[in-house]
PDB file of N, CA and C in Angstrom:
ATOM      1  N   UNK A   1      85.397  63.009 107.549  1.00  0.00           N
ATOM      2  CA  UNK A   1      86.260  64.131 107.219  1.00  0.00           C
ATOM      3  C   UNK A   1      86.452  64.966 108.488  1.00  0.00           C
ATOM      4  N   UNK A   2      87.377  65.433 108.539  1.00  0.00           N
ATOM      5  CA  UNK A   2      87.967  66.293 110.015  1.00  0.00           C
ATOM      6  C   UNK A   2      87.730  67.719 109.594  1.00  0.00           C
ATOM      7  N   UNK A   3      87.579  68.233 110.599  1.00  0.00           N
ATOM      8  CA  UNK A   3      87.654  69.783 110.640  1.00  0.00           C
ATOM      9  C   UNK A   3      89.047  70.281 109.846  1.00  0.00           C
ATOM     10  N   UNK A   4      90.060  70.061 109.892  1.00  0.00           N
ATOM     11  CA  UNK A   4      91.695  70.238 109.416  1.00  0.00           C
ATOM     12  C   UNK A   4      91.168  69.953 108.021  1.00  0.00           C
ATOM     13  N   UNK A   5      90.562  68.969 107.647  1.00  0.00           N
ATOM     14  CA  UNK A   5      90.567  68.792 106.034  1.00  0.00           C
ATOM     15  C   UNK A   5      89.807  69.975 105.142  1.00  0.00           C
ATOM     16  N   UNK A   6      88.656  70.382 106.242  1.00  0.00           N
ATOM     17  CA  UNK A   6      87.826  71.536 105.915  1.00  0.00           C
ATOM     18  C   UNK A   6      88.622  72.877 105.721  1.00  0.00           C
ATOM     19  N   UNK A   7      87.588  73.892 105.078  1.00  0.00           N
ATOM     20  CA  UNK A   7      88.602  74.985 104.552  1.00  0.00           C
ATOM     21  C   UNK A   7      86.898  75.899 104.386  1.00  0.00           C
ATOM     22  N   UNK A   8      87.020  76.776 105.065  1.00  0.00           N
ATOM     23  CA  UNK A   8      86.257  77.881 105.432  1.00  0.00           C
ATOM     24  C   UNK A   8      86.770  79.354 104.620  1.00  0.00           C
ATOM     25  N   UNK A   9      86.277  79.726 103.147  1.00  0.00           N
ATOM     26  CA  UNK A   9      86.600  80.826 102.298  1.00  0.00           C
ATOM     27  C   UNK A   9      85.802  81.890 103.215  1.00  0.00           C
ATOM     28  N   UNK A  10      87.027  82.923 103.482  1.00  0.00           N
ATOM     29  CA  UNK A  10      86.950  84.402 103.062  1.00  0.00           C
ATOM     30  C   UNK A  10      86.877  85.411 102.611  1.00  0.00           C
ATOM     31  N   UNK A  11      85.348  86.355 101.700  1.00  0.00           N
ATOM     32  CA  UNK A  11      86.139  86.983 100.634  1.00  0.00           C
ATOM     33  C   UNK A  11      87.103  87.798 100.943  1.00  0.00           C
ATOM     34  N   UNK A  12      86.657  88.921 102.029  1.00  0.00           N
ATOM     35  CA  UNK A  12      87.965  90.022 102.555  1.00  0.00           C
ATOM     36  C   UNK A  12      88.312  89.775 103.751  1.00  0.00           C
ATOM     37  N   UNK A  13      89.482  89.565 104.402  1.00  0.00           N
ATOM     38  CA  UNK A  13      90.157  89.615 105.871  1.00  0.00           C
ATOM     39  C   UNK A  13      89.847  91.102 106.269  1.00  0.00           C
ATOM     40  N   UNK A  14      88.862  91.954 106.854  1.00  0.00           N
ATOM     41  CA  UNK A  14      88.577  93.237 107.116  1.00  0.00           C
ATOM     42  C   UNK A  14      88.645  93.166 108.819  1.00  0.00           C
ATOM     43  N   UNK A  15      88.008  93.982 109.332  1.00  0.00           N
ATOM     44  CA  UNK A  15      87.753  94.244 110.861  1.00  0.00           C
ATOM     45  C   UNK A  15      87.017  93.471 111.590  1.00  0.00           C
ATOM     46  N   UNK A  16      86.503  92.584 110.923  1.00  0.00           N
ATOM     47  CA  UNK A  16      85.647  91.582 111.845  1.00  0.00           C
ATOM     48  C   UNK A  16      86.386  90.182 112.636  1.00  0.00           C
ATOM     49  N   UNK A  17      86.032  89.588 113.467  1.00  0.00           N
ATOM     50  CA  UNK A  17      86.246  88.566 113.928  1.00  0.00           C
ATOM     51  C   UNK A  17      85.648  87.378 113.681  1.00  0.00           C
ATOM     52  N   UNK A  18      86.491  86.383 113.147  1.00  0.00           N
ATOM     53  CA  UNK A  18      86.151  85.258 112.304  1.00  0.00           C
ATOM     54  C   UNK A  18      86.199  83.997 113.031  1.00  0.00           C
ATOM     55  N   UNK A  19      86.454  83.950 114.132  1.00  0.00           N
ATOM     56  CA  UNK A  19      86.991  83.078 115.044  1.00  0.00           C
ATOM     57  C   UNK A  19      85.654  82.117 115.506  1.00  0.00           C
ATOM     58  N   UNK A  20      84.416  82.497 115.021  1.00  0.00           N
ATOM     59  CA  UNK A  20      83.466  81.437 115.095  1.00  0.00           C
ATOM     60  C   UNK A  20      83.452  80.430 114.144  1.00  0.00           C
ATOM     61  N   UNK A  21      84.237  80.776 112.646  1.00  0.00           N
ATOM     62  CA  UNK A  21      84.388  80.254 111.649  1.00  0.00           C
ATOM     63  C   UNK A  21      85.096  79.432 111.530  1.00  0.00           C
ATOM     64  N   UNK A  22      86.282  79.089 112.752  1.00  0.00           N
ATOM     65  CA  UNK A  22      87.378  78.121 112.475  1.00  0.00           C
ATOM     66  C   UNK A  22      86.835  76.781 113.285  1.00  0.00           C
ATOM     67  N   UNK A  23      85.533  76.493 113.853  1.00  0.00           N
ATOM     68  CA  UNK A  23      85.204  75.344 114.426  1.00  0.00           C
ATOM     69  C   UNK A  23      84.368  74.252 113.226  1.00  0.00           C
ATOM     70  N   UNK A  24      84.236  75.361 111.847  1.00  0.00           N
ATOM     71  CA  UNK A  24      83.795  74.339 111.051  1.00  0.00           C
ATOM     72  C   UNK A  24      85.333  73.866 109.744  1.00  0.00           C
ATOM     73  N   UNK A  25      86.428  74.506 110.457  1.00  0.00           N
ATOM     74  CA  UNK A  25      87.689  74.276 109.043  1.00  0.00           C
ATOM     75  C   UNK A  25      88.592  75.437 108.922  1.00  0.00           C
ATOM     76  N   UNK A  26      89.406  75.258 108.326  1.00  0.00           N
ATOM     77  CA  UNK A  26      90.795  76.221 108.086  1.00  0.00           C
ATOM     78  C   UNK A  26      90.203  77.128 107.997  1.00  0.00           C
ATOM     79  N   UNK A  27      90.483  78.405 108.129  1.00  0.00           N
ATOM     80  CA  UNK A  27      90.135  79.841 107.615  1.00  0.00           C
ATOM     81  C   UNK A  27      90.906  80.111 105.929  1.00  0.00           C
ATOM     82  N   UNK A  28      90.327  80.586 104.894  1.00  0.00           N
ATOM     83  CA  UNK A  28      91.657  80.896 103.815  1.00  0.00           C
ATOM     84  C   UNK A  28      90.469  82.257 103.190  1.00  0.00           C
ATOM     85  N   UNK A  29      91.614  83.162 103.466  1.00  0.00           N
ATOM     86  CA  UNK A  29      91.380  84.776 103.212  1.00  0.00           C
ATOM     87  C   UNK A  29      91.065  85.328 101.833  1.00  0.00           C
ATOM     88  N   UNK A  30      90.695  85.453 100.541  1.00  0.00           N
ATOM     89  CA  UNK A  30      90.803  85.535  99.193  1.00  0.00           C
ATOM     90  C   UNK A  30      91.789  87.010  99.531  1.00  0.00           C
ATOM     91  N   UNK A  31      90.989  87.671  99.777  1.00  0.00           N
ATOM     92  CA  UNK A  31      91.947  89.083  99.698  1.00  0.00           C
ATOM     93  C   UNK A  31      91.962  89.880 101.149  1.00  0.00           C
ATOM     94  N   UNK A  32      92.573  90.969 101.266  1.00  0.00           N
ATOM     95  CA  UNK A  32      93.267  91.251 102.550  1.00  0.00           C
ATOM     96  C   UNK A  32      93.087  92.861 102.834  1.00  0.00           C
ATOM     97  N   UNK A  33      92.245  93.549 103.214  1.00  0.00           N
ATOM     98  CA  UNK A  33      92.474  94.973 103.143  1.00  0.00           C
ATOM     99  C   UNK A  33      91.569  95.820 102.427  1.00  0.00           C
ATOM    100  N   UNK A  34      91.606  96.749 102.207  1.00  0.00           N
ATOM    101  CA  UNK A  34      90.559  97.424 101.362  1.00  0.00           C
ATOM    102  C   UNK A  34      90.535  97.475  99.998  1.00  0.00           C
ATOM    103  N   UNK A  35      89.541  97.179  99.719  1.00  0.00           N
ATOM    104  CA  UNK A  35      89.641  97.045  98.122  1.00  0.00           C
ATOM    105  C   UNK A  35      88.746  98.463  97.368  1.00  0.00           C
ATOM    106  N   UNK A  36      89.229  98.772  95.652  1.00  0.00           N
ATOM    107  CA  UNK A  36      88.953  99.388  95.433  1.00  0.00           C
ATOM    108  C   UNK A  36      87.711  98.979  94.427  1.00  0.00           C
ATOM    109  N   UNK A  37      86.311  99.931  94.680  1.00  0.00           N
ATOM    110  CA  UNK A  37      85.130  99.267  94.452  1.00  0.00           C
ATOM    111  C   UNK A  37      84.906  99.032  93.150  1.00  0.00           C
ATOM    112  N   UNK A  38      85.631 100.611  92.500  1.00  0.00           N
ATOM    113  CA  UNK A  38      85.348 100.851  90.911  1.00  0.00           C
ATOM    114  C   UNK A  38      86.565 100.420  90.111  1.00  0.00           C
ATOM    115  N   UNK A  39      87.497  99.766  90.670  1.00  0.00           N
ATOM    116  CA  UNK A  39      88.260  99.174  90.015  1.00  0.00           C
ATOM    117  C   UNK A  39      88.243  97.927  88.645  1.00  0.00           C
TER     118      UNK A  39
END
């Protein structure tokens, strides 16, 4: 299996840098931004 077939979950796309994460597979973001806690 290739790295490309792989797929590396995100729960939040926030302020951090993820870019160590893409040598094991795709990056895929669940959600994007700030979320509300007591929602």
């Amino acid at each position: 299996m290739k790295n490309q077939d792989l797929k590396v979950y995100v729960t939040n796309k926030g302020g951090h840098s993820y870019e160590a994460a893409e040598k094991y597979g795709e990056i895929i973001y669940i959600t994007e931004g700030t979320l509300n806690r007591f929602a």
